[in-house]
N, C-alpha and C. Protein backbone atom coordinates (compact mmCIF):
# COMPACT_ATOMS: atom_id res chain seq x y z
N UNK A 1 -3.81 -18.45 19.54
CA UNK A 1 -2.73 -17.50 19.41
C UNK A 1 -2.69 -16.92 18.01
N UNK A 2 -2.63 -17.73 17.03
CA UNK A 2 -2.48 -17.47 15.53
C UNK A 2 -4.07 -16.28 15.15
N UNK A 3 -5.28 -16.68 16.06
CA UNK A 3 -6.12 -15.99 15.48
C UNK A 3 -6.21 -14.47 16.18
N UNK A 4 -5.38 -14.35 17.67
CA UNK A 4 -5.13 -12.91 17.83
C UNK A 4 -4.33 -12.39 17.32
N UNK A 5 -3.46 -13.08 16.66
CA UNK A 5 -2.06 -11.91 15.53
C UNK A 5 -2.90 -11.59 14.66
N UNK A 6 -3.66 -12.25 14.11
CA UNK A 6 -4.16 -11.76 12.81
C UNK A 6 -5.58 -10.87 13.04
N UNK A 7 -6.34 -10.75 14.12
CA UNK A 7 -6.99 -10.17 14.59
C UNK A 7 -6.85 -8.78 14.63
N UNK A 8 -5.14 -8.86 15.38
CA UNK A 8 -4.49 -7.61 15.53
C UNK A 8 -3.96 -6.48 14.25
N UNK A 9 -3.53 -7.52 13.21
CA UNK A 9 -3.19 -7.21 12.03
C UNK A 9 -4.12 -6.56 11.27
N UNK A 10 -5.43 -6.89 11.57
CA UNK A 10 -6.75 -6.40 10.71
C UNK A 10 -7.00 -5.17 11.41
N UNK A 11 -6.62 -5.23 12.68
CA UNK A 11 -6.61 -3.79 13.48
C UNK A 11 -5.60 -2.81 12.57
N UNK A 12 -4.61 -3.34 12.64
CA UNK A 12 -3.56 -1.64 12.59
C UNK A 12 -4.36 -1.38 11.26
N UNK A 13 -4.41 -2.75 10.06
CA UNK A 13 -5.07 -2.41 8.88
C UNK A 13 -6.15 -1.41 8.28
N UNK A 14 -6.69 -1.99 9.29
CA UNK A 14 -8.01 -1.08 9.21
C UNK A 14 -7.75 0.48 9.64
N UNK A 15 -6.80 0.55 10.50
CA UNK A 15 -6.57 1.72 11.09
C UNK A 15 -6.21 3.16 10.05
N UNK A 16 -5.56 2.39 9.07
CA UNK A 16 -5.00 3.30 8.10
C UNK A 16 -6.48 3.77 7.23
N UNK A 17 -7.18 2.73 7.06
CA UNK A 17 -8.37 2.92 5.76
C UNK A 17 -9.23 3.75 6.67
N UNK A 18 -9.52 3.74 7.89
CA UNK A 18 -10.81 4.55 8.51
C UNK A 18 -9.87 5.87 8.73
N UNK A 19 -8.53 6.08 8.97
CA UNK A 19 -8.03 7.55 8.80
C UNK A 19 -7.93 8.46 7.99
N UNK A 20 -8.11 7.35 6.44
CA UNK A 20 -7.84 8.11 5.11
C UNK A 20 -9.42 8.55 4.73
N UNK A 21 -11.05 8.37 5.46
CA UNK A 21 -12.40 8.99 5.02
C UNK A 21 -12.14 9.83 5.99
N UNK A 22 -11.62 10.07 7.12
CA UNK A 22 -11.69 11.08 7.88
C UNK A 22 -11.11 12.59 7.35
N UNK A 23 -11.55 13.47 8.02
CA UNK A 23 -10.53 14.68 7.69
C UNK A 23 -9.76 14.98 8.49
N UNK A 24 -9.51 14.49 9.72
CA UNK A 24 -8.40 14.52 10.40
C UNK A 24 -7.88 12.92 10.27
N UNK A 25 -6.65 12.70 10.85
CA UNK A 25 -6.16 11.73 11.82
C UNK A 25 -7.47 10.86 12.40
N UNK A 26 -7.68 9.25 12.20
CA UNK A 26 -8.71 8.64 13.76
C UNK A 26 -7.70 8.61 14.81
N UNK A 27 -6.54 7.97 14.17
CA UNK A 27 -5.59 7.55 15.53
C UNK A 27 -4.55 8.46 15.97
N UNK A 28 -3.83 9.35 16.90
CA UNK A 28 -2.86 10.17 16.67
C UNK A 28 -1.52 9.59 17.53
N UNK A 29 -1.27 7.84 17.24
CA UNK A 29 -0.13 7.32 17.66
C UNK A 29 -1.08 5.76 18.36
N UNK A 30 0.54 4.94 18.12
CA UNK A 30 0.26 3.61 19.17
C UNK A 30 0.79 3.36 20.10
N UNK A 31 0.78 2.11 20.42
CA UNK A 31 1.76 1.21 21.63
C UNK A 31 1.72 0.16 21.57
N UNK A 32 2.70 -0.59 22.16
CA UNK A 32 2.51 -2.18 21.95
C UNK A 32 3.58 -2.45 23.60
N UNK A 33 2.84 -3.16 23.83
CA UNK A 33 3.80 -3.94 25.22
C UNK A 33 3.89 -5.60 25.25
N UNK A 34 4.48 -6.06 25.66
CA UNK A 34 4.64 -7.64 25.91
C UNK A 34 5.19 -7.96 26.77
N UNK A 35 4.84 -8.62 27.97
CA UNK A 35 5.47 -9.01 29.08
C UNK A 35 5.01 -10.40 29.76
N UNK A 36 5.39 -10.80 30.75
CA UNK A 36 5.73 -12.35 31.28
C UNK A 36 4.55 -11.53 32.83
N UNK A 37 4.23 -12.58 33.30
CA UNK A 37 3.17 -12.57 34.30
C UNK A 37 2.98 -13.69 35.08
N UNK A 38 2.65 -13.52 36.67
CA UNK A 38 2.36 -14.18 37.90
C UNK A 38 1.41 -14.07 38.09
N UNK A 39 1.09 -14.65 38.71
CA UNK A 39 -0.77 -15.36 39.35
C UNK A 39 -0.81 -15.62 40.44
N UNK A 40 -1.81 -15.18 41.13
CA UNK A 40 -2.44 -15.80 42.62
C UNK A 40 -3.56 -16.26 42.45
N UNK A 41 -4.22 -17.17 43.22
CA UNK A 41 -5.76 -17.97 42.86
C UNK A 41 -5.99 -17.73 44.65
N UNK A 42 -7.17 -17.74 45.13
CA UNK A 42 -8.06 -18.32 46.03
C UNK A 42 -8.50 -19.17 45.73
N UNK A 43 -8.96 -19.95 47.21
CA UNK A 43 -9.31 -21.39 46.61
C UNK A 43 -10.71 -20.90 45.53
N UNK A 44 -11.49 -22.07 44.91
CA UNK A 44 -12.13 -21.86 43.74
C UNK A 44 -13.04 -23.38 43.77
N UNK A 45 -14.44 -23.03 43.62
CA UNK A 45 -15.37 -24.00 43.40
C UNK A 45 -15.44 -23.90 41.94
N UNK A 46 -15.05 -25.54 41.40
CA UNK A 46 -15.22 -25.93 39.77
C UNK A 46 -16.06 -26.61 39.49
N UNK A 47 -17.31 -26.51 38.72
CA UNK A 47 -17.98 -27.24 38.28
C UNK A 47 -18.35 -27.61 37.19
N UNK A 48 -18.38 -28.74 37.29
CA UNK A 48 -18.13 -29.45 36.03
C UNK A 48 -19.74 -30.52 35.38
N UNK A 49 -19.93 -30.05 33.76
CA UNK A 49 -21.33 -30.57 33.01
C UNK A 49 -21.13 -31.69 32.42
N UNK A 50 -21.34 -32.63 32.64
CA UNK A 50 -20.84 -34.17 31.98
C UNK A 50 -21.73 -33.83 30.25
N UNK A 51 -21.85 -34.58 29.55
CA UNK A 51 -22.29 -34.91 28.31
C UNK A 51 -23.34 -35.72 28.51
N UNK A 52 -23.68 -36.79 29.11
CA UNK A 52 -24.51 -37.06 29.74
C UNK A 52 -25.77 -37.02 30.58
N UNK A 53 -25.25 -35.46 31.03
CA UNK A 53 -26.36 -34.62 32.10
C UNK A 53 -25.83 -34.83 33.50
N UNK A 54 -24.90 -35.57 33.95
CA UNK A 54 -24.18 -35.79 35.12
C UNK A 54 -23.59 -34.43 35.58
N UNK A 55 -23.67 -33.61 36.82
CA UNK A 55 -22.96 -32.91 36.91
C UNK A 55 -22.31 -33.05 38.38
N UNK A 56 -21.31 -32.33 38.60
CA UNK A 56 -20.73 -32.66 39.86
C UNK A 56 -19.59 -30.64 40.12
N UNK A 57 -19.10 -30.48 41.50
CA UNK A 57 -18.62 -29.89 42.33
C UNK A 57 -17.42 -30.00 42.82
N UNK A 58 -16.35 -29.00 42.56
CA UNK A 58 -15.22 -29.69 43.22
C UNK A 58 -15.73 -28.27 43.98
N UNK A 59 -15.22 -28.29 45.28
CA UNK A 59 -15.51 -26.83 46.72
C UNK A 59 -14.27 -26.57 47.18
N UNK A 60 -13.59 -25.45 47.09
CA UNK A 60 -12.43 -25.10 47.70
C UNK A 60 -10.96 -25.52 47.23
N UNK A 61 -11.14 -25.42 46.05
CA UNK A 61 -10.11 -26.10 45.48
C UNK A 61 -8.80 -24.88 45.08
N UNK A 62 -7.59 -26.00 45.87
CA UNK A 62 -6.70 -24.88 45.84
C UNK A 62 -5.92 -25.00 44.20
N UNK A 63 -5.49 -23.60 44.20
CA UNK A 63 -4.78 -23.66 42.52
C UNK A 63 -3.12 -23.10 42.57
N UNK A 64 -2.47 -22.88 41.56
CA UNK A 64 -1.56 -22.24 41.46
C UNK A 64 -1.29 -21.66 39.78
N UNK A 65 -0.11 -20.82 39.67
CA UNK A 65 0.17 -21.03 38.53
C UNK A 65 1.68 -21.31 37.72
N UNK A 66 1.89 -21.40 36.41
CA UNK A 66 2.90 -21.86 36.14
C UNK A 66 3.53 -20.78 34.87
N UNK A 67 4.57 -20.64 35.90
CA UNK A 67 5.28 -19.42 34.82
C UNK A 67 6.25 -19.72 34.03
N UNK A 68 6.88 -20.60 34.45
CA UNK A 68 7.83 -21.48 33.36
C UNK A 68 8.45 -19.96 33.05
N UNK A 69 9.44 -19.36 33.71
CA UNK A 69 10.08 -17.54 32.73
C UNK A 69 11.38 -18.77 32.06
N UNK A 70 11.96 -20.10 32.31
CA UNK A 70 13.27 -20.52 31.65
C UNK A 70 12.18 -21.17 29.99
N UNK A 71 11.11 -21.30 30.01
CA UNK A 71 10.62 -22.17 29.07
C UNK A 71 10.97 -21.37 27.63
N UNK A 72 10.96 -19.75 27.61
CA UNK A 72 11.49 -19.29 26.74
C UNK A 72 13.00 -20.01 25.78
N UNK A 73 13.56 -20.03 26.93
CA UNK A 73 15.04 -20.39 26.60
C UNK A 73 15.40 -21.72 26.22
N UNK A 74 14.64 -22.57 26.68
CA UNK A 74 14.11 -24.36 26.68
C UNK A 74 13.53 -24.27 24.76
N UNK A 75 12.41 -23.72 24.40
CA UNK A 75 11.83 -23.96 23.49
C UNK A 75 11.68 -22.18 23.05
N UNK A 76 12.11 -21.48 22.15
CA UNK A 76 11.87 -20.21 21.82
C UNK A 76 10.75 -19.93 20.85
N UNK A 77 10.94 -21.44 20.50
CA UNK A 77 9.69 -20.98 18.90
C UNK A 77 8.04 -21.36 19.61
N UNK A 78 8.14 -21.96 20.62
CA UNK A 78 6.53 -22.28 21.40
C UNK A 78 6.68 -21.15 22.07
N UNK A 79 5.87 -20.62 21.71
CA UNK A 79 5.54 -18.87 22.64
C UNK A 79 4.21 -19.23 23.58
N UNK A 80 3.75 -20.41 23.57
CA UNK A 80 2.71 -20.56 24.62
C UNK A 80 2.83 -21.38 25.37
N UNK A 81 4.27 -21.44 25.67
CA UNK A 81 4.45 -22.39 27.02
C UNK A 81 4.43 -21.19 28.38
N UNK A 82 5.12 -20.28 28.02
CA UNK A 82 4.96 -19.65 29.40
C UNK A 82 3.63 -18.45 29.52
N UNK A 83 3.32 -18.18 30.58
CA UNK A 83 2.51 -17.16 30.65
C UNK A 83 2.93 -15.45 29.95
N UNK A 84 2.18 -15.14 29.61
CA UNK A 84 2.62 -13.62 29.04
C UNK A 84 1.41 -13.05 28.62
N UNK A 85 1.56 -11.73 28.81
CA UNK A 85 0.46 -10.68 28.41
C UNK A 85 1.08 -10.07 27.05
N UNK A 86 0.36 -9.47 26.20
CA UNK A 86 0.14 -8.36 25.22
C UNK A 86 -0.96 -7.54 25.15
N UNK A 87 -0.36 -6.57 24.49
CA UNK A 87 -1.68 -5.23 24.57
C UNK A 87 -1.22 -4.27 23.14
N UNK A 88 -2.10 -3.96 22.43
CA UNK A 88 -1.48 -3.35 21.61
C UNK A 88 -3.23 -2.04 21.70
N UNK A 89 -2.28 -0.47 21.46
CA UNK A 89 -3.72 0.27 21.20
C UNK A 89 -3.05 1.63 20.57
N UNK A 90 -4.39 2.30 20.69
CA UNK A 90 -4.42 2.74 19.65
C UNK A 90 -5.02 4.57 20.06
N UNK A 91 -4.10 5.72 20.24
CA UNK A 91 -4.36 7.05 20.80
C UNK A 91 -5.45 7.45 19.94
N UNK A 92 -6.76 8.09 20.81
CA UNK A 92 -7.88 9.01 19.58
C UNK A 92 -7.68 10.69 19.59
N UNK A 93 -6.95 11.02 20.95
CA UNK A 93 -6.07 12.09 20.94
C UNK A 93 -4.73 12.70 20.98
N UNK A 94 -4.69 13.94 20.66
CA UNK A 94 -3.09 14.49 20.30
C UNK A 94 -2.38 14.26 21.64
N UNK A 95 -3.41 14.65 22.56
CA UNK A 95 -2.95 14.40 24.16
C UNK A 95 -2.67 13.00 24.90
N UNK A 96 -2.93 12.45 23.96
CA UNK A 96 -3.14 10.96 24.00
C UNK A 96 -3.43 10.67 25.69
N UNK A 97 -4.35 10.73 25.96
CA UNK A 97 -5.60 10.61 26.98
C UNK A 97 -6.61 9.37 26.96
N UNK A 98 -7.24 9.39 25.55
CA UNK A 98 -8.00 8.47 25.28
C UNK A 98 -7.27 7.10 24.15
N UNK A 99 -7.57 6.37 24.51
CA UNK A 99 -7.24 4.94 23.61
C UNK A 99 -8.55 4.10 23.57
N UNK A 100 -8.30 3.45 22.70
CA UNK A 100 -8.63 2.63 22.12
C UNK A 100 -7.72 0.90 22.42
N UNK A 101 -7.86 -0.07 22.92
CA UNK A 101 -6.75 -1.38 23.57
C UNK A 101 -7.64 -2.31 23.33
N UNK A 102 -6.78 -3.21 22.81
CA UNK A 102 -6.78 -4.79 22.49
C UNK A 102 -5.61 -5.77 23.67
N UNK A 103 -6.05 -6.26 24.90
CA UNK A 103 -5.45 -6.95 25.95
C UNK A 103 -5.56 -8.29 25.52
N UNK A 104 -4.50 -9.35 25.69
CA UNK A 104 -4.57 -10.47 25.83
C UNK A 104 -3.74 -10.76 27.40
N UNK A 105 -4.30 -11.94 28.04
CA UNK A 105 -3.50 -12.35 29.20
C UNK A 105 -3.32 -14.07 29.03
N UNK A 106 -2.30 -14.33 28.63
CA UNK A 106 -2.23 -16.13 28.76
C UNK A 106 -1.59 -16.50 30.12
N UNK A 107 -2.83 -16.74 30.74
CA UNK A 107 -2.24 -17.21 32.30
C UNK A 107 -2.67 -19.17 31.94
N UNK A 108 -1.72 -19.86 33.42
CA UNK A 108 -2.41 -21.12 33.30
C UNK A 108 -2.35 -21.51 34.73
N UNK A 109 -3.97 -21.76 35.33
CA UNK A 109 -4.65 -22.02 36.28
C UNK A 109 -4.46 -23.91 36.05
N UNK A 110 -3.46 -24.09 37.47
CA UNK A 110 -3.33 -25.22 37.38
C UNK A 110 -3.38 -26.49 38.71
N UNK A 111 -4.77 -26.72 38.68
CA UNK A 111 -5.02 -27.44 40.40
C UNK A 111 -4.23 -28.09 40.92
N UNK A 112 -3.67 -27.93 42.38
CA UNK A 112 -2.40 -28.30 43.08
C UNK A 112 -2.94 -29.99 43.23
N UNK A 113 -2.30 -30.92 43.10
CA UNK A 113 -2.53 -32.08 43.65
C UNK A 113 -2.50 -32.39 44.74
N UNK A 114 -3.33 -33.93 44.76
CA UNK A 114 -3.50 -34.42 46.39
C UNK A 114 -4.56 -34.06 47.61
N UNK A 115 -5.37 -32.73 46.81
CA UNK A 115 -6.50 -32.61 47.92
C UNK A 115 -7.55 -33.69 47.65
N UNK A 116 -8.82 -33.59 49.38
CA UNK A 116 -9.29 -34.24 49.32
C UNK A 116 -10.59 -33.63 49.52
């Protein structure tokens, strides 16, 4: 998490220094969104590489996911308990048509118990 803020930060940064060799504008506006997100899975074959050289197959394995939307309110300062997207980008026209986007999605794929 800590290394996409600052990832992002080197973005807008940079954004200013590559506009100021240009003779126009690079960017002509941004955006930023943040939002909370749901998941569906089909079942899903996992396979798994031991350290060893052992490997093995789970086949059809059902999943779900976990949105936790109260975990905000539970813990405010852990921002990675619940699922959530961000996107932050960046217009290359006046018409703003074309962008430039940096997506993150924190989903969590989490195998239902009890199959066999």
């Amino acid at each position: 998490m800590k290394k996409h803020l600052i990832f992002l930060l080197l973005i807008i940064g940079a954004s200013g220094d590559a506009a100021a060799q240009e003779k126009g504008p690079l960017f002509t506006g941004m955006y930023v969104q943040w939002g909370y997100n749901t998941e569906g899975y089909t079942r899903s074959n996992i396979q798994f590489a031991m350290g060893n050289g052992d490997k093995f197959t789970l086949h059809k394995v059902k999943a779900h996911d976990k949105p936790d939307m109260d975990a905000f309110i539970k813990s405010p300062f852990d921002i990675s308990i619940p699922q959530y997207n961000y996107r932050i980008g960046f217009y290359l026209n006046r018409k703003k048509t074309k962008a430039i986007e940096v997506n993150f999605d924190h989903i969590k794929y989490v195998v239902t118990g009890g199959q066999t």
